[in-house]
C-alpha atoms as a PDB file:
ATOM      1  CA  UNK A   1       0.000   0.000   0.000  1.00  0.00           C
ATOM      2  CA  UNK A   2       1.331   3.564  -0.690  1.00  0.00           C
ATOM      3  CA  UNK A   3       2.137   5.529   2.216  1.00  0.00           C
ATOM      4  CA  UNK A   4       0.098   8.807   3.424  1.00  0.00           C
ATOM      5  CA  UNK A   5       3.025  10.498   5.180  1.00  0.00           C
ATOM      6  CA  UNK A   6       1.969  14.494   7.242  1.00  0.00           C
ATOM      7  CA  UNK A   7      -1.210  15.952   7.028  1.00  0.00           C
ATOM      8  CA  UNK A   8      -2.234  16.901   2.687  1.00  0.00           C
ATOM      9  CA  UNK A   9      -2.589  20.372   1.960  1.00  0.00           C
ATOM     10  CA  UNK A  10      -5.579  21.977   0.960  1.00  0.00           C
ATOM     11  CA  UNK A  11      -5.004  21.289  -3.259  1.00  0.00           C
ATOM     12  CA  UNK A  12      -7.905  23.143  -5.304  1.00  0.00           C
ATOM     13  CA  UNK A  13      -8.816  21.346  -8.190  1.00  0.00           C
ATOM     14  CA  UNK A  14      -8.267  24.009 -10.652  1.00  0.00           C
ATOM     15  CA  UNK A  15      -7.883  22.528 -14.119  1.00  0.00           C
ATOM     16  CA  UNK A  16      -4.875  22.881 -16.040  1.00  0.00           C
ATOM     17  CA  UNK A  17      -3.101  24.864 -13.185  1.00  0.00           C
ATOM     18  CA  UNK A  18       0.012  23.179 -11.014  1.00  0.00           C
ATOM     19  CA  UNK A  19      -1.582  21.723  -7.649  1.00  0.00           C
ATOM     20  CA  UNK A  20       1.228  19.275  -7.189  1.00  0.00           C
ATOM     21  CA  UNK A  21       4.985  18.361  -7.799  1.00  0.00           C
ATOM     22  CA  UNK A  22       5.519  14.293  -8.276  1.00  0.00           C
ATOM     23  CA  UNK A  23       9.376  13.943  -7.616  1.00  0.00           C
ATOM     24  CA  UNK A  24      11.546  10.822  -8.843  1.00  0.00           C
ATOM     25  CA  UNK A  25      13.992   9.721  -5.933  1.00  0.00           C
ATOM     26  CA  UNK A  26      17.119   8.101  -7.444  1.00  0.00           C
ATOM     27  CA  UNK A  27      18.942  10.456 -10.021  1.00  0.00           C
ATOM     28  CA  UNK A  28      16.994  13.596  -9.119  1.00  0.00           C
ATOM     29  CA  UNK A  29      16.764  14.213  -5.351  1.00  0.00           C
ATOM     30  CA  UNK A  30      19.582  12.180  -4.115  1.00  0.00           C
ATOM     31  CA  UNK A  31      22.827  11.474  -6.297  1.00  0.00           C
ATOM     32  CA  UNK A  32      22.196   7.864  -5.630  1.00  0.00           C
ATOM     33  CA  UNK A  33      22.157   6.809  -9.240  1.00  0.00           C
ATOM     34  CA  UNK A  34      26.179   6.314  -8.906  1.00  0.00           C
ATOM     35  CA  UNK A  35      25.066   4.277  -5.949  1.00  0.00           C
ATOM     36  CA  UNK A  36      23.126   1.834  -8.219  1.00  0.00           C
ATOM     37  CA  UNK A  37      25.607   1.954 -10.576  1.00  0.00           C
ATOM     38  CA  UNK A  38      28.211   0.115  -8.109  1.00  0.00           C
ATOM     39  CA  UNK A  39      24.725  -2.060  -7.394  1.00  0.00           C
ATOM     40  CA  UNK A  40      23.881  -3.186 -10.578  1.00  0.00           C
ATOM     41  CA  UNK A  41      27.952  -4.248 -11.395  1.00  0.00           C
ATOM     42  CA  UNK A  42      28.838  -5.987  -8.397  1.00  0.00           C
ATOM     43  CA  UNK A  43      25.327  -7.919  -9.713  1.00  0.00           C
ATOM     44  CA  UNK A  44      26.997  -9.099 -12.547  1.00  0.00           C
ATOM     45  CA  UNK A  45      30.038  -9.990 -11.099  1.00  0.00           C
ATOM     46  CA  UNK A  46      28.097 -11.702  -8.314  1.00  0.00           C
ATOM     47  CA  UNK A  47      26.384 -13.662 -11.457  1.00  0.00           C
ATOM     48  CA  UNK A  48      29.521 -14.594 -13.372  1.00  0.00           C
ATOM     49  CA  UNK A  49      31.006 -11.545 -15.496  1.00  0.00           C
ATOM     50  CA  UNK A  50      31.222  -7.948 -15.563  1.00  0.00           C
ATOM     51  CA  UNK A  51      28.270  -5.490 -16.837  1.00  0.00           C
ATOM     52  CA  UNK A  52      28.850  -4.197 -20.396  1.00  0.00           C
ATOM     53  CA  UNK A  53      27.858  -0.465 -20.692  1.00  0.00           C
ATOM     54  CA  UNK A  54      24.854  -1.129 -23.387  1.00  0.00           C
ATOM     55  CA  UNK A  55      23.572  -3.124 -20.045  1.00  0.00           C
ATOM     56  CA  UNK A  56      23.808  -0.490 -17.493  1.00  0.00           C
ATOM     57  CA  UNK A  57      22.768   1.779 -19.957  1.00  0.00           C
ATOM     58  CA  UNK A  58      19.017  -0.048 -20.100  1.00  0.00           C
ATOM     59  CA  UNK A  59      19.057  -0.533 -16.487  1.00  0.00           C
ATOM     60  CA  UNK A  60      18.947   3.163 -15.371  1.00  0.00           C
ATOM     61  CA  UNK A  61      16.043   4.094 -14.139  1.00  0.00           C
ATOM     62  CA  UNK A  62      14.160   0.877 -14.346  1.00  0.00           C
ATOM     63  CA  UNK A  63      11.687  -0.876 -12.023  1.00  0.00           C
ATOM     64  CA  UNK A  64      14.009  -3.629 -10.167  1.00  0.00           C
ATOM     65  CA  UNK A  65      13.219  -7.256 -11.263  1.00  0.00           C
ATOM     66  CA  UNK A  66      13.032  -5.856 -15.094  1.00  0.00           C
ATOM     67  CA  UNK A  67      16.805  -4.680 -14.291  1.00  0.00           C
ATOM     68  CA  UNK A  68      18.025  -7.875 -12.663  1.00  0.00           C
ATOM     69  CA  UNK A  69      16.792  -9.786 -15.628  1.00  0.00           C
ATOM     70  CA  UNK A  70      18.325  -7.494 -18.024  1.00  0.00           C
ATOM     71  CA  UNK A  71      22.060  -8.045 -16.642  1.00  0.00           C
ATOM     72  CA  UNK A  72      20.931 -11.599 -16.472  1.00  0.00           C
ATOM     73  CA  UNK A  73      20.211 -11.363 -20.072  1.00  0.00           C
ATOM     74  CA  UNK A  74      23.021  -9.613 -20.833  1.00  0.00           C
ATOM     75  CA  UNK A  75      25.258 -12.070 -19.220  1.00  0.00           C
ATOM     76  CA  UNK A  76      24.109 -14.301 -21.651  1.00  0.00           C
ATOM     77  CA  UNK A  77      22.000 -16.392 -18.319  1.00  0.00           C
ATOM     78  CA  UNK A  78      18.437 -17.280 -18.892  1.00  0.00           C
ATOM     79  CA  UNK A  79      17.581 -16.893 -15.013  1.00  0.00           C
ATOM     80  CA  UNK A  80      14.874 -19.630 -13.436  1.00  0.00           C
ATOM     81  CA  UNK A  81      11.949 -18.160 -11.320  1.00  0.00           C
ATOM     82  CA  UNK A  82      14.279 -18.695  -8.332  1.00  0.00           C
ATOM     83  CA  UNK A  83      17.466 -17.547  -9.485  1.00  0.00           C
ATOM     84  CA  UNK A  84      15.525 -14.528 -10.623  1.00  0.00           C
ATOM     85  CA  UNK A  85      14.473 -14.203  -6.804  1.00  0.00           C
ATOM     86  CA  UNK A  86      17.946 -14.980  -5.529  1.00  0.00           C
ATOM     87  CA  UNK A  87      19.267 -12.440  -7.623  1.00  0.00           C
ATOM     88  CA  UNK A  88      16.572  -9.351  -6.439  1.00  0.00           C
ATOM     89  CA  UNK A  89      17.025 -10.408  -2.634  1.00  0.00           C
ATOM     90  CA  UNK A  90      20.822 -10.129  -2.862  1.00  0.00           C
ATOM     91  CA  UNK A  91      20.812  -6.702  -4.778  1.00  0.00           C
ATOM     92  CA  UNK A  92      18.270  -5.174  -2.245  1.00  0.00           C
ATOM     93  CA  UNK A  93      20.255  -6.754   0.684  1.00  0.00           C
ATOM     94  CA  UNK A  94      23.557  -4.896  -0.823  1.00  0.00           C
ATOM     95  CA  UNK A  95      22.135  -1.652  -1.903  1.00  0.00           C
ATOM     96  CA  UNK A  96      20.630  -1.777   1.547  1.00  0.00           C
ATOM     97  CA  UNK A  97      24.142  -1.238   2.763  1.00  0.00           C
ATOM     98  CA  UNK A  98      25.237   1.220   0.474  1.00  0.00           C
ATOM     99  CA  UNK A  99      21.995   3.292   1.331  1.00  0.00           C
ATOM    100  CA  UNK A 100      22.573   2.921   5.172  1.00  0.00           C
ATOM    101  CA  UNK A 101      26.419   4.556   4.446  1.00  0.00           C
ATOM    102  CA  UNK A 102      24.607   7.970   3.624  1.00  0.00           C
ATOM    103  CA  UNK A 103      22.708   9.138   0.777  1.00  0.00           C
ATOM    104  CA  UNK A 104      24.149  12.531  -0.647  1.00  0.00           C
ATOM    105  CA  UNK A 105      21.722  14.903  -2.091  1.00  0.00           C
ATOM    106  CA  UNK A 106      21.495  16.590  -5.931  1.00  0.00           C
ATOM    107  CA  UNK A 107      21.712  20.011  -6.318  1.00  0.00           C
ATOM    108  CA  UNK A 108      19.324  22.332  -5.230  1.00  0.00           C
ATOM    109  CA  UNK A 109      16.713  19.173  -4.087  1.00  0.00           C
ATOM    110  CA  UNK A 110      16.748  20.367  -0.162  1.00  0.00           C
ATOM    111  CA  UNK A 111      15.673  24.081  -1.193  1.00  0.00           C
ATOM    112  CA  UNK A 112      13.510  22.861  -3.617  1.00  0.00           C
ATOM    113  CA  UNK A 113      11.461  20.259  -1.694  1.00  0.00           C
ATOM    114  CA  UNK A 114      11.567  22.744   0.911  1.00  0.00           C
ATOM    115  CA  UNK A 115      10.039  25.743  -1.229  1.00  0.00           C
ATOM    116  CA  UNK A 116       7.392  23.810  -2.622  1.00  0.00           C
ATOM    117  CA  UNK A 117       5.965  22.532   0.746  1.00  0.00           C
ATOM    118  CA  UNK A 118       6.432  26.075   1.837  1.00  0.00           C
ATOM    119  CA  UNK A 119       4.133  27.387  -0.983  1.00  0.00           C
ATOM    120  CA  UNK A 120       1.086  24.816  -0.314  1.00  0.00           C
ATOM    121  CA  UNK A 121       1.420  22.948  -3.263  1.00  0.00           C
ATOM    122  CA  UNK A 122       1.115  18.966  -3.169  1.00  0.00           C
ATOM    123  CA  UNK A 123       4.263  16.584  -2.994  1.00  0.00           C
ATOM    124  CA  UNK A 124       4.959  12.898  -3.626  1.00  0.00           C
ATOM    125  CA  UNK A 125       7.596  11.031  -4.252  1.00  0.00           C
ATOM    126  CA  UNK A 126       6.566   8.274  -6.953  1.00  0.00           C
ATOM    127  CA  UNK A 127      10.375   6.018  -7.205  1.00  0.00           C
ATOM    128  CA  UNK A 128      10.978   2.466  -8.647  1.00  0.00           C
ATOM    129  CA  UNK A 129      12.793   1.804  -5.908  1.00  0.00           C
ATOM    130  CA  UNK A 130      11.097  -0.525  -3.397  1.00  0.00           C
ATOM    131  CA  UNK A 131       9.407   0.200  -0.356  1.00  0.00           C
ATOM    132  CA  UNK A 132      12.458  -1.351   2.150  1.00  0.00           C
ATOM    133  CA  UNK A 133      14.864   0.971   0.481  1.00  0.00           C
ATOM    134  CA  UNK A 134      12.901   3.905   0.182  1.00  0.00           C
ATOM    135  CA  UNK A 135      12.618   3.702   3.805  1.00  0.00           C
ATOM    136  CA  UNK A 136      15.834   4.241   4.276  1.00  0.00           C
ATOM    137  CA  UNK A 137      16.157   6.709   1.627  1.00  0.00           C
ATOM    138  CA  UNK A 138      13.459   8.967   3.747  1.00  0.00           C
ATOM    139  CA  UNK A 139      15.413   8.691   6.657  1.00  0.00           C
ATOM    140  CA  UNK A 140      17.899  12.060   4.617  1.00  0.00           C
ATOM    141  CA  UNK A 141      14.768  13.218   2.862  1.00  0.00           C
ATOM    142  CA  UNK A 142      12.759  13.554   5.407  1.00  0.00           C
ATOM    143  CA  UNK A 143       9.052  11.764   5.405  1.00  0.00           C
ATOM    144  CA  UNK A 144       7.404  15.333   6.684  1.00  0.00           C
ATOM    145  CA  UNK A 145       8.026  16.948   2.838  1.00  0.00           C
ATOM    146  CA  UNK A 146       5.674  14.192   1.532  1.00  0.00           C
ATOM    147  CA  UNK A 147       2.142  13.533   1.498  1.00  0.00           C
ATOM    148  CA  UNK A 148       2.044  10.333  -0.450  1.00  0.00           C
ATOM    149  CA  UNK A 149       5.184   8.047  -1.625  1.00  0.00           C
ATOM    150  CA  UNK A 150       4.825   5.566  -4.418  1.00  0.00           C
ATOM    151  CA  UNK A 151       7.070   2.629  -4.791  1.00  0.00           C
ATOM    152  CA  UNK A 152       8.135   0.448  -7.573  1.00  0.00           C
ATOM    153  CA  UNK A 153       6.523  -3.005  -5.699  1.00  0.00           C
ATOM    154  CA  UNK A 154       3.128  -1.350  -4.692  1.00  0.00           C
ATOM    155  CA  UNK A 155       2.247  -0.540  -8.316  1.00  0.00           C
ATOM    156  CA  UNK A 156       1.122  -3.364 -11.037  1.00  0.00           C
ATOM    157  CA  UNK A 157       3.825  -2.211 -13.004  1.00  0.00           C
ATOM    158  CA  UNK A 158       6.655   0.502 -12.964  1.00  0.00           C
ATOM    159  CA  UNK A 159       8.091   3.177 -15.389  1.00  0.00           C
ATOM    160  CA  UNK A 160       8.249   3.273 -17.975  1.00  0.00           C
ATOM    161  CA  UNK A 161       4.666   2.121 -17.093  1.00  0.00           C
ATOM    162  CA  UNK A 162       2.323   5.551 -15.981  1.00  0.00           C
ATOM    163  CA  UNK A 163       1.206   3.368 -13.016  1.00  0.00           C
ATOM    164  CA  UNK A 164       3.163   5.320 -10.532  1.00  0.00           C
ATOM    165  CA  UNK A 165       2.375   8.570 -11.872  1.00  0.00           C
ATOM    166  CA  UNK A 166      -1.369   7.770 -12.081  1.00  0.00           C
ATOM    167  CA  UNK A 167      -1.614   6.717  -8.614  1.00  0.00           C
ATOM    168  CA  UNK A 168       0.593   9.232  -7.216  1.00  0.00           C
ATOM    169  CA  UNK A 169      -2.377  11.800  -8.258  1.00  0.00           C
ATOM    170  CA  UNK A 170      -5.197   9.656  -7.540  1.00  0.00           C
ATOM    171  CA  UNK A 171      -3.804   9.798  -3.890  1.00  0.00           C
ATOM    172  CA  UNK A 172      -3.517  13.412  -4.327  1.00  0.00           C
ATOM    173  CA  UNK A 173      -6.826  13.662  -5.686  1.00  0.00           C
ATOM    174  CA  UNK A 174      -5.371  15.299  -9.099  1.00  0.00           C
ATOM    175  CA  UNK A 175      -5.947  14.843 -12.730  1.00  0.00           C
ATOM    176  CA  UNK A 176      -2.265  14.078 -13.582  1.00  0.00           C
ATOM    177  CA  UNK A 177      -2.598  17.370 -15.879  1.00  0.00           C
ATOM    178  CA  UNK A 178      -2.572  18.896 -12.629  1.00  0.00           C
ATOM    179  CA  UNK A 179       0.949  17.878 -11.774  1.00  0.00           C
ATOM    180  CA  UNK A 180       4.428  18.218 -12.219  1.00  0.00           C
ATOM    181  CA  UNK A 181       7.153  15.141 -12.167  1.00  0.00           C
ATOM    182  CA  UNK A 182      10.705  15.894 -11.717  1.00  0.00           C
ATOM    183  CA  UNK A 183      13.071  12.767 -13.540  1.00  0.00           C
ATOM    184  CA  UNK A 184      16.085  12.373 -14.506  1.00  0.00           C
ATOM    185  CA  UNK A 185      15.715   9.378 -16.744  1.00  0.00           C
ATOM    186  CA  UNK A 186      15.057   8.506 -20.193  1.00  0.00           C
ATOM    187  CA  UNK A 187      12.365   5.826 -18.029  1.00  0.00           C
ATOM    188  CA  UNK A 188      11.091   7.671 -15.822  1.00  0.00           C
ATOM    189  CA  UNK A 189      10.130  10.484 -17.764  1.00  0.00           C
ATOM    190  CA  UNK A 190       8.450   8.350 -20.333  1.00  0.00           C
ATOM    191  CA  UNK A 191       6.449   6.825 -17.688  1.00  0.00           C
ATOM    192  CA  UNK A 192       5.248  10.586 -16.160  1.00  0.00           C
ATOM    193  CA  UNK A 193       5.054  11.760 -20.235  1.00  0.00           C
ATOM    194  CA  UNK A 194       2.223   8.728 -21.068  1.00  0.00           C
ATOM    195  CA  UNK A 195       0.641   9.446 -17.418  1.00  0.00           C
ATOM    196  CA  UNK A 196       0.304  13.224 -18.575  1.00  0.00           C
ATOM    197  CA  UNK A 197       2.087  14.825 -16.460  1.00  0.00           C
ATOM    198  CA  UNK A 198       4.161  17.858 -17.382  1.00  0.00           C
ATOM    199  CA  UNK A 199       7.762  16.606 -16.846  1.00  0.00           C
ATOM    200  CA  UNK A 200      10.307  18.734 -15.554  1.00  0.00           C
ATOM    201  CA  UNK A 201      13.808  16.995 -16.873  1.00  0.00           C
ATOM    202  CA  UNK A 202      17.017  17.455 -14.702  1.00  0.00           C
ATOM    203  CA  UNK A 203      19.613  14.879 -16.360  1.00  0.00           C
ATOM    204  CA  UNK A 204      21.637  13.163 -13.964  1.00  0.00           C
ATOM    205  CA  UNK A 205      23.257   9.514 -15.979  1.00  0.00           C
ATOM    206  CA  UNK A 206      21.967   9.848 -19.259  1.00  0.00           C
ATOM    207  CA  UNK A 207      20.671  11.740 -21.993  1.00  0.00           C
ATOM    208  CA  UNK A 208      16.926  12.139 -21.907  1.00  0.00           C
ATOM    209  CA  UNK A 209      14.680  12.968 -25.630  1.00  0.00           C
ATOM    210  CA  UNK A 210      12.687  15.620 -25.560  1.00  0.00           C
ATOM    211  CA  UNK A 211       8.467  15.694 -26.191  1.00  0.00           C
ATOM    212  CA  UNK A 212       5.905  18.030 -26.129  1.00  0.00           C
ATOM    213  CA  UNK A 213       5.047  17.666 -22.193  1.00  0.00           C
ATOM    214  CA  UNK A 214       8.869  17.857 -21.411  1.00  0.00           C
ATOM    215  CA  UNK A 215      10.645  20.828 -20.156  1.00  0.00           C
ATOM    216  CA  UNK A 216      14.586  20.865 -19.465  1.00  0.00           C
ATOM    217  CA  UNK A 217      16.577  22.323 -16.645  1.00  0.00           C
ATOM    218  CA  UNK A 218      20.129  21.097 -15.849  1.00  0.00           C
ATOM    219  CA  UNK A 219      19.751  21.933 -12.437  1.00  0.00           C
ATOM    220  CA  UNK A 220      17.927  22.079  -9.855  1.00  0.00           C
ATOM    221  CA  UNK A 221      19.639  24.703  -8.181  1.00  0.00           C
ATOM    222  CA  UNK A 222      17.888  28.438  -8.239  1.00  0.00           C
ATOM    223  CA  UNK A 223      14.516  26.650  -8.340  1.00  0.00           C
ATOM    224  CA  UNK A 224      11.811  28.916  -7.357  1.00  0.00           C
ATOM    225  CA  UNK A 225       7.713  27.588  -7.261  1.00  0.00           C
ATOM    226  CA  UNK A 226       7.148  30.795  -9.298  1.00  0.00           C
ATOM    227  CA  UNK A 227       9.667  28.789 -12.234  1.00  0.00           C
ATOM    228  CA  UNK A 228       8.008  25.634 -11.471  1.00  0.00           C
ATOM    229  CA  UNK A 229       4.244  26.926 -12.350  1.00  0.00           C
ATOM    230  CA  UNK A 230       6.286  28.543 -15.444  1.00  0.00           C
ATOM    231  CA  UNK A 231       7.671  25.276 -16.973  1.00  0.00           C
ATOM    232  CA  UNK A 232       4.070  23.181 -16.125  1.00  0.00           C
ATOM    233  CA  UNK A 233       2.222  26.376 -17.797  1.00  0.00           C
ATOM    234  CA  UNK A 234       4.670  25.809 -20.650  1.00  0.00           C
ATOM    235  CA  UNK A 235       4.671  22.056 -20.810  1.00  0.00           C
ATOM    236  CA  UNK A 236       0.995  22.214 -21.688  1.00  0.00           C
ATOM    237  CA  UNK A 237       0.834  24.596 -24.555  1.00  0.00           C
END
């Protein structure tokens, strides 16, 4: 079940103006994307051979057993239901460590999360990553700037799949048009794009194409909630 964290603001239902900002975890509030980078590898190595970079490359950003399979797959391994398992318990169990060691923050994401709870508007945090490690994630981002998290296991499916999105503002009570996702990821912003959201893009790992619902920023640094209702105005023209 997704998690009702404070007390939700008062959200209007005004159509087609910004009542809420849906924030990605890994990539664009913490700089834990290098994290899963040492995750994912050690994976591979843990399965039999090291990660090409065409496999970490598809991996970014995606929901957890989808990624396991993939450097699986691109060890050449056809992985049995179990092995699959094996695999997902022992890369939670180690990014569990790495997470526990201290999770710096990106740019400008304190101030920002900060600003936007400070104006009224809605927040959630809508992240692949499961529930067990998001906990500990929430532990530096503190649960009191959220009013709903998401998680890659409590949805039927995750991005690239809208699922997350969608729920994210049902439990806001939102049309998604009403929101705002911040990603950093080719993934996840395809999944708030087909949920349609407005998608603020802050690259972190990769490259990310552009759309019509997409709006770039390389930081998030100097980000005021005046700029934020700017790019979702201009992400829906």
């Amino acid at each position: 079940m997704s998690e009702l964290i404070g007390d939700a603001p008062a959200i209007s239902n005004r159509a087609g103006v910004l009542q809420a900002v849906l924030w990605d975890m890994d990539g664009t509030l913490l700089e834990s994307e290098q994290l899963w980078d040492i995750g994912m590898r050690e994976l591979s190595l843990h399965l039999g051979g090291p990660m090409s970079e065409e496999t970490r490359i598809s991996t970014i950003g995606g929901p957890l057993d989808l990624s396991v399979w993939r450097t699986f797959d691109g060890l050449g391994l056809d992985p049995t239901p179990d092995e699959q398992t094996a695999a997902e318990d022992w890369l939670n169990a180690y990014m569990s460590g790495l997470f526990a060691q201290g999770l710096p923050w990106r740019p400008g994401a304190r101030d920002a999360l900060g600003s936007v709870r400070a104006a009224g508007l809605g927040q959630a945090l809508v992240t692949n990553t499961g529930r067990i490690l998001c906990d500990v994630a929430l532990d530096t981002l503190g649960r009191d700037h959220f009013d709903h998290t998401v998680c890659g296991d409590e949805v039927p499916a995750g991005k690239p799949d809208p699922a997350p999105y969608l729920r994210a503002a049902e439990l806001l009570g939102l049309d998604p048009a009403q929101c705002l996702a911040v990603e950093d990821s080719p993934t996840g912003a395809a999944a708030a794009d087909a949920a349609g959201c407005t998608v603020l893009v802050v690259p972190s790992l990769t490259t990310v194409p552009g759309s019509s619902r997409r709006v770039f920023r390389s930081t998030l640094e100097g980000l005021s909630v005046a700029d934020l209702h700017a790019l979702h105005a201009s992400g829906r023209q």
